[in-house]
C-alpha atoms as a PDB file:
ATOM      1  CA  UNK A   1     -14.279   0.351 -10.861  1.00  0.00           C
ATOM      2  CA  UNK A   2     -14.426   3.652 -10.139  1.00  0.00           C
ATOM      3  CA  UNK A   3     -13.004   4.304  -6.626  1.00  0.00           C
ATOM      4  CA  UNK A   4      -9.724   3.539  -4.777  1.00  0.00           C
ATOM      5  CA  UNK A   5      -9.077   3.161  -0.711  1.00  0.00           C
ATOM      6  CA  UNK A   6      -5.501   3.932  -0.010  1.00  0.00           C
ATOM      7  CA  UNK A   7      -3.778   2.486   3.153  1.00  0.00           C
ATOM      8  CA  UNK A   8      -0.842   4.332   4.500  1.00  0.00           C
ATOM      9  CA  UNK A   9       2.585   3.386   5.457  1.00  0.00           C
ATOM     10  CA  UNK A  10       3.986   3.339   9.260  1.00  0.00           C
ATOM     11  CA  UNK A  11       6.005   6.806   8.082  1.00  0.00           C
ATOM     12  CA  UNK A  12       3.557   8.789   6.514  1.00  0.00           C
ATOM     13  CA  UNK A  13      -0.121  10.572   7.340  1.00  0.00           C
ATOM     14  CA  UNK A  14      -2.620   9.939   4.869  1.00  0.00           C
ATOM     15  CA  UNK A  15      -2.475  13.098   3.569  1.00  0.00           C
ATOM     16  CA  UNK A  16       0.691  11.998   1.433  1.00  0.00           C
ATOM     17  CA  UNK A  17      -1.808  10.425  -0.760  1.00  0.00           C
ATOM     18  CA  UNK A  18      -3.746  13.757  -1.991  1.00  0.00           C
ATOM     19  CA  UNK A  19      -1.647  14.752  -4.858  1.00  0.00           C
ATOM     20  CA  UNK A  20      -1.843  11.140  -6.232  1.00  0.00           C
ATOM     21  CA  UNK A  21      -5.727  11.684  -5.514  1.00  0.00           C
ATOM     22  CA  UNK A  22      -5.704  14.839  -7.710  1.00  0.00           C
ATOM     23  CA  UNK A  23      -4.147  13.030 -10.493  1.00  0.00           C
ATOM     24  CA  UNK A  24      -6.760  10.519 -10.530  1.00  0.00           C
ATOM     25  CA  UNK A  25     -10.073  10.316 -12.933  1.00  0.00           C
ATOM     26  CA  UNK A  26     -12.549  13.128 -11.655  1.00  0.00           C
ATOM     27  CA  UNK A  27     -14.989  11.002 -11.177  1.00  0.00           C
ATOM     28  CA  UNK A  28     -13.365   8.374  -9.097  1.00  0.00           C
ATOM     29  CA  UNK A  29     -14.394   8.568  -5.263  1.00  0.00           C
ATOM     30  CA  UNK A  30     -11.048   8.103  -2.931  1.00  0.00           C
ATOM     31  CA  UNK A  31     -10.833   7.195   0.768  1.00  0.00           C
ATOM     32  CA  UNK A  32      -7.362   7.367   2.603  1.00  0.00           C
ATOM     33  CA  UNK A  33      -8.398   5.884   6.119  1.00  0.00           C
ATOM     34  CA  UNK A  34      -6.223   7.077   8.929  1.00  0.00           C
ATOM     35  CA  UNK A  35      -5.038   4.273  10.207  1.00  0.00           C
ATOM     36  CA  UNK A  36      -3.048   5.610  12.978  1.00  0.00           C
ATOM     37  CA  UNK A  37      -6.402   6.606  14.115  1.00  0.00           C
ATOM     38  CA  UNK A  38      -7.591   3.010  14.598  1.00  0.00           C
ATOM     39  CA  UNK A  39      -4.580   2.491  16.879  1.00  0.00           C
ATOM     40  CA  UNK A  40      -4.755   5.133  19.265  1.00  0.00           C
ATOM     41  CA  UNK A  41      -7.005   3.608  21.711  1.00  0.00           C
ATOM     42  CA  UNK A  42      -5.202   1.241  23.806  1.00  0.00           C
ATOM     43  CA  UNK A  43      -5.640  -1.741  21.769  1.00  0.00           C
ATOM     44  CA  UNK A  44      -3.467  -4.558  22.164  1.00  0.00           C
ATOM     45  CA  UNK A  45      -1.275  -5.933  18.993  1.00  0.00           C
ATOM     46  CA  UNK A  46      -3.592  -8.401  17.699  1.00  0.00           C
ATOM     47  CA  UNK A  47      -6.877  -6.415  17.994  1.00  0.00           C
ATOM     48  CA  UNK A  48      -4.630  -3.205  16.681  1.00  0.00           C
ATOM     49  CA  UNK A  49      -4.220  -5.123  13.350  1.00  0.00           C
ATOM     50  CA  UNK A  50      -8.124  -5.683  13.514  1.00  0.00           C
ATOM     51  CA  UNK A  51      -9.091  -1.915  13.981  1.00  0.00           C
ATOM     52  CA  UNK A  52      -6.882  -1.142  11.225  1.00  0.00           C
ATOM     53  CA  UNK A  53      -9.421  -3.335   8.791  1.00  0.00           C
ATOM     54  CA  UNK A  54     -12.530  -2.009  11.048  1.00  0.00           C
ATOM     55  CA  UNK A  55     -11.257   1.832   9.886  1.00  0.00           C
ATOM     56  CA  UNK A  56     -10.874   0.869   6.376  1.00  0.00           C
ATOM     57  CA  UNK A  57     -14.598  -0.371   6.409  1.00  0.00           C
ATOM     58  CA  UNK A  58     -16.181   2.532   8.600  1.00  0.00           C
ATOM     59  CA  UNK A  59     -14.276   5.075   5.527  1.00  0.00           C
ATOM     60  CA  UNK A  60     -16.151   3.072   2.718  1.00  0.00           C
ATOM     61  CA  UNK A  61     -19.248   3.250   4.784  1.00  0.00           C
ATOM     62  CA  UNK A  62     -18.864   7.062   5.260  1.00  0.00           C
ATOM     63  CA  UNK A  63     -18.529   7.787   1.836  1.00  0.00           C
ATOM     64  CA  UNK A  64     -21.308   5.497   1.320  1.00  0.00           C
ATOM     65  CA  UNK A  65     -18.957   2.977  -1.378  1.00  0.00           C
ATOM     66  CA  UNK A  66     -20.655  -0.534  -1.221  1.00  0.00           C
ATOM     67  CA  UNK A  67     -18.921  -1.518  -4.558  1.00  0.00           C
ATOM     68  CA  UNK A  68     -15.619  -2.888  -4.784  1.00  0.00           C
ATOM     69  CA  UNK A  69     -13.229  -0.598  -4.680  1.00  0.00           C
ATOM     70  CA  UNK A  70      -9.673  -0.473  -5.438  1.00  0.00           C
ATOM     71  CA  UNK A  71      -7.074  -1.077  -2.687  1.00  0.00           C
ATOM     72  CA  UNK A  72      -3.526   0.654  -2.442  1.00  0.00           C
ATOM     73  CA  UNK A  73      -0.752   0.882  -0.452  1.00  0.00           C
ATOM     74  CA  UNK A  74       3.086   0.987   0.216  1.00  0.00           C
ATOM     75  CA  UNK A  75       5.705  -0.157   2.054  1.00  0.00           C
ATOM     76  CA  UNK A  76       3.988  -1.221   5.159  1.00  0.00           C
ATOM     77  CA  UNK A  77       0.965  -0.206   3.949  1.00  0.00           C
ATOM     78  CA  UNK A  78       0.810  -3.389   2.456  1.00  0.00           C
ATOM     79  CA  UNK A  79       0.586  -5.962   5.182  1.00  0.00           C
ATOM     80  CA  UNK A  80      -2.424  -4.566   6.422  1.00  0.00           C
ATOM     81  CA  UNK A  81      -3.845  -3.871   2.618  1.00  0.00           C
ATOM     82  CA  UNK A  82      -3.176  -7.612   1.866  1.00  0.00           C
ATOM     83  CA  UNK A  83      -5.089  -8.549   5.115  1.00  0.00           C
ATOM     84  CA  UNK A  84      -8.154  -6.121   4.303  1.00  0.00           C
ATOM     85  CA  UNK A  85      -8.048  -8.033   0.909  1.00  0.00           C
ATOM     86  CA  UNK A  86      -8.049 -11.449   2.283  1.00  0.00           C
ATOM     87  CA  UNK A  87     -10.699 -10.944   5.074  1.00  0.00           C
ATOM     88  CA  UNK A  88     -12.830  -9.113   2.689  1.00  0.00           C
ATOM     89  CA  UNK A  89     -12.405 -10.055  -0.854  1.00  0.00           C
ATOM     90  CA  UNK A  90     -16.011  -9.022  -1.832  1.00  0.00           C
ATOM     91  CA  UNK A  91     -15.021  -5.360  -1.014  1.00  0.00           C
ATOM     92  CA  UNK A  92     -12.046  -5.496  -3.210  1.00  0.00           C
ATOM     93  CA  UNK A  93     -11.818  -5.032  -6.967  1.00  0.00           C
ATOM     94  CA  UNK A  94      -8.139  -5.173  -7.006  1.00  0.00           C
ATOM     95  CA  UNK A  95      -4.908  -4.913  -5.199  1.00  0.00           C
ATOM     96  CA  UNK A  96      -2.389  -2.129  -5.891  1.00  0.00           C
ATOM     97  CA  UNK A  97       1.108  -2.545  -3.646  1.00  0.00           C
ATOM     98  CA  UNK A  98       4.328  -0.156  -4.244  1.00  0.00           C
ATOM     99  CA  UNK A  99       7.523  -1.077  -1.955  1.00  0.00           C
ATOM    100  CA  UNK A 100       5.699  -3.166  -0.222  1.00  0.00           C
ATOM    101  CA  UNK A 101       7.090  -4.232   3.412  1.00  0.00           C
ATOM    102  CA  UNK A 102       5.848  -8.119   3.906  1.00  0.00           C
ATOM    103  CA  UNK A 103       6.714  -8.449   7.225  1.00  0.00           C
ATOM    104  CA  UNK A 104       8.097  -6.427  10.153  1.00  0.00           C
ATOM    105  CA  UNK A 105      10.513  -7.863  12.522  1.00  0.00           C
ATOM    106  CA  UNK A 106      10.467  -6.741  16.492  1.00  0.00           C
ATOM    107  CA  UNK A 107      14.239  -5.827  15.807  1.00  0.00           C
ATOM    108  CA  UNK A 108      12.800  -4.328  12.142  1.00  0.00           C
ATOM    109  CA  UNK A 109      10.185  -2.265  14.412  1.00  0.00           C
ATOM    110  CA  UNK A 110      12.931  -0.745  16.234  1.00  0.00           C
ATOM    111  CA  UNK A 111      14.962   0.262  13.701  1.00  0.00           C
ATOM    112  CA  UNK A 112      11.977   1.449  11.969  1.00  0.00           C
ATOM    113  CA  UNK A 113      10.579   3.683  14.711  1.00  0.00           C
ATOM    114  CA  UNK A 114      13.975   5.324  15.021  1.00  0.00           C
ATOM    115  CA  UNK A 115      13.613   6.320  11.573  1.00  0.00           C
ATOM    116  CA  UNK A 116      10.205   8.151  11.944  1.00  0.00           C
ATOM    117  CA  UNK A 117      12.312  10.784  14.516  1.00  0.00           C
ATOM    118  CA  UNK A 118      14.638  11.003  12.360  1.00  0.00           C
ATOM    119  CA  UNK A 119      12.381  12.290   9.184  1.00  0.00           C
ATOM    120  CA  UNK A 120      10.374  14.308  11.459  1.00  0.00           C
ATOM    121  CA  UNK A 121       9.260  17.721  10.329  1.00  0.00           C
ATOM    122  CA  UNK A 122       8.844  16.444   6.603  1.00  0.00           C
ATOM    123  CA  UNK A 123       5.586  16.900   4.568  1.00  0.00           C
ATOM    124  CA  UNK A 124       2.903  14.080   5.788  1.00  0.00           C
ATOM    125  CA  UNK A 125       5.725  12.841   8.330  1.00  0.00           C
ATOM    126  CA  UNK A 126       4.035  10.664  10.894  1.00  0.00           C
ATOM    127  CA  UNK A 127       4.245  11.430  14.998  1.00  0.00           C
ATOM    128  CA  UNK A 128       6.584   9.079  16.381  1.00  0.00           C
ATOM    129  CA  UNK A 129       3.762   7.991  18.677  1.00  0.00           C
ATOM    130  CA  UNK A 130       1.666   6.838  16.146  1.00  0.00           C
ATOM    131  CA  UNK A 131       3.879   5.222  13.782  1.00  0.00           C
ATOM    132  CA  UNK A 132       5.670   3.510  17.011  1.00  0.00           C
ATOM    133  CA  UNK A 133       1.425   1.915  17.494  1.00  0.00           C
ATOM    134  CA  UNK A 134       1.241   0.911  13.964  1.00  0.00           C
ATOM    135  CA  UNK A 135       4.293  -1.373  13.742  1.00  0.00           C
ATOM    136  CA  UNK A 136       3.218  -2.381  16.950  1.00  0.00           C
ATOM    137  CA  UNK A 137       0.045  -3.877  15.862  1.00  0.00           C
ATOM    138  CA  UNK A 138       1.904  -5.526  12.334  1.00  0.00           C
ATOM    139  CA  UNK A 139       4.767  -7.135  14.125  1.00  0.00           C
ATOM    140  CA  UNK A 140       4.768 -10.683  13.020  1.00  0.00           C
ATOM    141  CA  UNK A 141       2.565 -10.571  10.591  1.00  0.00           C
ATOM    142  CA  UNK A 142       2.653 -12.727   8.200  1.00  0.00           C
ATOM    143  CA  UNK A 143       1.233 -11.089   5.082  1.00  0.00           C
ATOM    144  CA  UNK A 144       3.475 -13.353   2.215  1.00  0.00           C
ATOM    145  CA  UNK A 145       1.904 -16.076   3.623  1.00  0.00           C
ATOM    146  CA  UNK A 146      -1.872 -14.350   3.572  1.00  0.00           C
ATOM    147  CA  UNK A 147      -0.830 -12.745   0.208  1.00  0.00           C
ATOM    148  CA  UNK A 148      -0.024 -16.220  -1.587  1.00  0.00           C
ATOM    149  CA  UNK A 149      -3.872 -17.118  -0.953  1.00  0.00           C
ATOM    150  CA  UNK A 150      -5.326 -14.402  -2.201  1.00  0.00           C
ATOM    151  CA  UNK A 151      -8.123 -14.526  -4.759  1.00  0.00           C
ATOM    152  CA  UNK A 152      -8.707 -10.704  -5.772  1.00  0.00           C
ATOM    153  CA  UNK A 153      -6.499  -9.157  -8.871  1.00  0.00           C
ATOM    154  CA  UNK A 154      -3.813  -7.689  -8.017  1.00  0.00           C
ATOM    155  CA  UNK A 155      -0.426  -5.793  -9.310  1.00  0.00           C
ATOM    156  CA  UNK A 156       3.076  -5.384  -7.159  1.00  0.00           C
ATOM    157  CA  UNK A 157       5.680  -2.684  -8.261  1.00  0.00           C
ATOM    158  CA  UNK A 158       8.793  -1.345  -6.875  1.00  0.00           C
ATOM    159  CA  UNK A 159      10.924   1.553  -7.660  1.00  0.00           C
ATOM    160  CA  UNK A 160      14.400   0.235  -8.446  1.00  0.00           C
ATOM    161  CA  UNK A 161      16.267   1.767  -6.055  1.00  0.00           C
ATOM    162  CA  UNK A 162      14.103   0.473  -3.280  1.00  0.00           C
ATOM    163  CA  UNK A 163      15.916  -2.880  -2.211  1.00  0.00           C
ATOM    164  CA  UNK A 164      13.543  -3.794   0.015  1.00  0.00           C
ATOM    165  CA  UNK A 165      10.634  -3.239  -2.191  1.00  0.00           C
ATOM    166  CA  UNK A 166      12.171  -4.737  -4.620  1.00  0.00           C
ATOM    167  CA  UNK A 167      13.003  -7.955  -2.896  1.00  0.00           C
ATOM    168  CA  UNK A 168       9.654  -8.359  -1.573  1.00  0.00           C
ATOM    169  CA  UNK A 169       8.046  -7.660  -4.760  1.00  0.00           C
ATOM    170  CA  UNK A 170      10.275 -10.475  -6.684  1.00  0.00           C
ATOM    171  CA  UNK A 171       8.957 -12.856  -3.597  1.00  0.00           C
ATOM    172  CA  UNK A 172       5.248 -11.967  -4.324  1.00  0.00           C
ATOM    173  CA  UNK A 173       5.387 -12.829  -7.942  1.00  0.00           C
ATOM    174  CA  UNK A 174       7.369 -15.782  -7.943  1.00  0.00           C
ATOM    175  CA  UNK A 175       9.996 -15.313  -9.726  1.00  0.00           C
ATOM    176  CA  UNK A 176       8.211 -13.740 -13.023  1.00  0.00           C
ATOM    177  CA  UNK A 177      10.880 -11.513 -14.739  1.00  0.00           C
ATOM    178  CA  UNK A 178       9.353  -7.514 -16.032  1.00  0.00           C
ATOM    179  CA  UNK A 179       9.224  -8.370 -19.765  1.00  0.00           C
ATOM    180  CA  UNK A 180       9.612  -4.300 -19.649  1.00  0.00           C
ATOM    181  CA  UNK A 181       9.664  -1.372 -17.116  1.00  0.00           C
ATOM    182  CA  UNK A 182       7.821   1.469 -16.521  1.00  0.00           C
ATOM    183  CA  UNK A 183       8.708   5.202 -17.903  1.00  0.00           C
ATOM    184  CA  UNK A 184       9.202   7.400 -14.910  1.00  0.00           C
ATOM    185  CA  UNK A 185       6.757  10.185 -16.221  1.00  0.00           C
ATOM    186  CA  UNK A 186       4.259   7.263 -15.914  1.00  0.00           C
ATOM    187  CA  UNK A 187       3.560   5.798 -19.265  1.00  0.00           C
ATOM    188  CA  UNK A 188       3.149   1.837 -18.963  1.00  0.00           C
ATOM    189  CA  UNK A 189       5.901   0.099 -21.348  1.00  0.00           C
ATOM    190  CA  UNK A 190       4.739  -3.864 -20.296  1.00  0.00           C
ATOM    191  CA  UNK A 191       5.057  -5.688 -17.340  1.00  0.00           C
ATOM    192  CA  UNK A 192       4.626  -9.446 -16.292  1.00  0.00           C
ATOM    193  CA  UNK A 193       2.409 -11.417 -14.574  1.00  0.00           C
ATOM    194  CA  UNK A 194       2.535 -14.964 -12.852  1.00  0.00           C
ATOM    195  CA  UNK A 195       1.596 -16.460  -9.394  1.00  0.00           C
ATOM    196  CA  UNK A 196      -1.592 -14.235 -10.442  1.00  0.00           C
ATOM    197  CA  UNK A 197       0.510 -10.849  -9.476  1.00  0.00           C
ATOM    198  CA  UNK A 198       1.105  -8.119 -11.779  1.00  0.00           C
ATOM    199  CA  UNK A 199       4.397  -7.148 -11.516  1.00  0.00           C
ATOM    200  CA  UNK A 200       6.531  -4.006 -12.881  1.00  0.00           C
ATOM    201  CA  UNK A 201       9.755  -1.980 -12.038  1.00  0.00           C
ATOM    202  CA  UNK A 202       9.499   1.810 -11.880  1.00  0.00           C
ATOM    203  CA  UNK A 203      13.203   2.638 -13.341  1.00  0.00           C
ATOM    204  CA  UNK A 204      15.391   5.438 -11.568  1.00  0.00           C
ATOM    205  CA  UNK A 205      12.633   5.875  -8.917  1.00  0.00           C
ATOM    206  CA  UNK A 206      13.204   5.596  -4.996  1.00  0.00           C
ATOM    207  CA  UNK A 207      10.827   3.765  -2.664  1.00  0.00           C
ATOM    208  CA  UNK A 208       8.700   7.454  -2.111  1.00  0.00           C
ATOM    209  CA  UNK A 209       7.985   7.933  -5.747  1.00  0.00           C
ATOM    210  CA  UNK A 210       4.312   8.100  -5.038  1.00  0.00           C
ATOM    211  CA  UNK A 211       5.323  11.556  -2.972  1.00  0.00           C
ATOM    212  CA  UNK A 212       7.627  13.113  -5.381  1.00  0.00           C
ATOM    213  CA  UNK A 213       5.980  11.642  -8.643  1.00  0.00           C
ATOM    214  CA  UNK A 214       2.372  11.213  -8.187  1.00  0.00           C
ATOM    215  CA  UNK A 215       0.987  11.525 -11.396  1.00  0.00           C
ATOM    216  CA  UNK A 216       3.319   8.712 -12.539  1.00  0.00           C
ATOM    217  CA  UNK A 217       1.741   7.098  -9.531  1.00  0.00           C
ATOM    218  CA  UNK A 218      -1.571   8.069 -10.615  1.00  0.00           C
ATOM    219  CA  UNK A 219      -1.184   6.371 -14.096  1.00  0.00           C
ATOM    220  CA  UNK A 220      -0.079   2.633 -12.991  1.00  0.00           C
ATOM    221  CA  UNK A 221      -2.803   2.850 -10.994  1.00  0.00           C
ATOM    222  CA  UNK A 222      -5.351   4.237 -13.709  1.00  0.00           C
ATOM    223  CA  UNK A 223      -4.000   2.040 -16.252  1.00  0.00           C
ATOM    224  CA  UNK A 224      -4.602  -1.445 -13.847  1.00  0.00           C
ATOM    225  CA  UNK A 225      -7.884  -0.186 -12.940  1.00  0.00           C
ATOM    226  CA  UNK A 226      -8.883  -0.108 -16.354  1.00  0.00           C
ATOM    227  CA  UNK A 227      -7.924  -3.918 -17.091  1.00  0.00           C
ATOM    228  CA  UNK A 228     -10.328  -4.725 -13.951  1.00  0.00           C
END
């Protein structure tokens, strides 16, 4: 495995996911599909969540990838990461979630676009517009339900002061326990697996660790590619 495809969030442009590209092997090829992109163009909800998948497969075809490649994302990242994953399993060499959001309410969505305006003017912050399209098109979405049928590998963490990524991380694997955590410079201590998830707990670390620490980002990720 030796490239990575990672999905953004509802909040952030793809661009938050350079300096966890720059931490990455050198020879690794990296795609971060824009997403909000794929929404822009009048689509209703349904086919929204489709064009979000259709994006992810025209950036692999650009960069010419036809092995499988490793898929990441957080927070909401994830619903449509575990539905690229599902619909496309050959593509996928493994499954890489951080915070991940599992579903979004229509009362969530609101609350959620509110907080876009609020963070607006921060580094990779996403246009209100396009982040209000995105939840738009993952709003009822079921991706627990997709997620417990997946067949790909695939490893869920969660920074501990992230209660929602926690919870839904503790719901993917089943209830598993972390036989250990994760340093937050990065270096893998242990972690368990069951209900075929990897699971681990980044200590002391908010939900947008992969922003302000991503080359302890960049070494969960190396170190589960390397068991793949």
């Amino acid at each position: 495995m030796n490239a990575v495809a990672f999905v953004h969030s509802h909040e952030r442009t793809p661009g938050v996911w350079r300096a966890v590209a720059d931490h990455l092997p050198p020879h690794w090829a990296v795609v971060a599909p824009d997403l909000f992109a794929a929404v822009r163009t009048g689509h209703d909800a349904a086919a929204g969540g489709k064009a979000m998948l259709a994006q992810i497969n025209r950036d692999l075809a650009m960069m010419g990838l036809t092995e499988p490649v490793l898929v990441v994302a957080e927070g909401t990242g994830a619903i449509a990461a575990i539905q690229y994953a599902a619909e496309y399993p050959g593509r996928v060499a493994g499954l890489f979630l951080s915070g991940p959001r599992l579903h979004v309410s229509r009362a969530e969505a609101v609350r959620l676009k509110a907080g876009v305006r609020i963070r607006r003017g921060q580094d990779c912050a996403a246009d209100a517009g396009d982040a209000g399209r995105y939840l738009d098109a993952i709003v009822g979405v079921d991706a627990a339900g997709v997620a417990s049928e997946l067949s790909v590998p695939r490893m869920v963490v969660a920074a501990a002061k992230d209660r929602g990524g926690m919870k839904a991380a503790t719901a993917l694997k089943n209830g598993a326990a972390p036989r250990n955590t994760v340093n937050a410079v990065g270096t893998v201590e242990g972690m368990a697996a069951d209900a075929g998830w990897e699971y681990g707990v980044v200590p002391e670390a908010s939900q947008d660790w992969y922003a302000y620490a991503p080359s302890a980002f960049a070494a969960w990720l190396t170190d589960f590619a390397g068991r793949l």
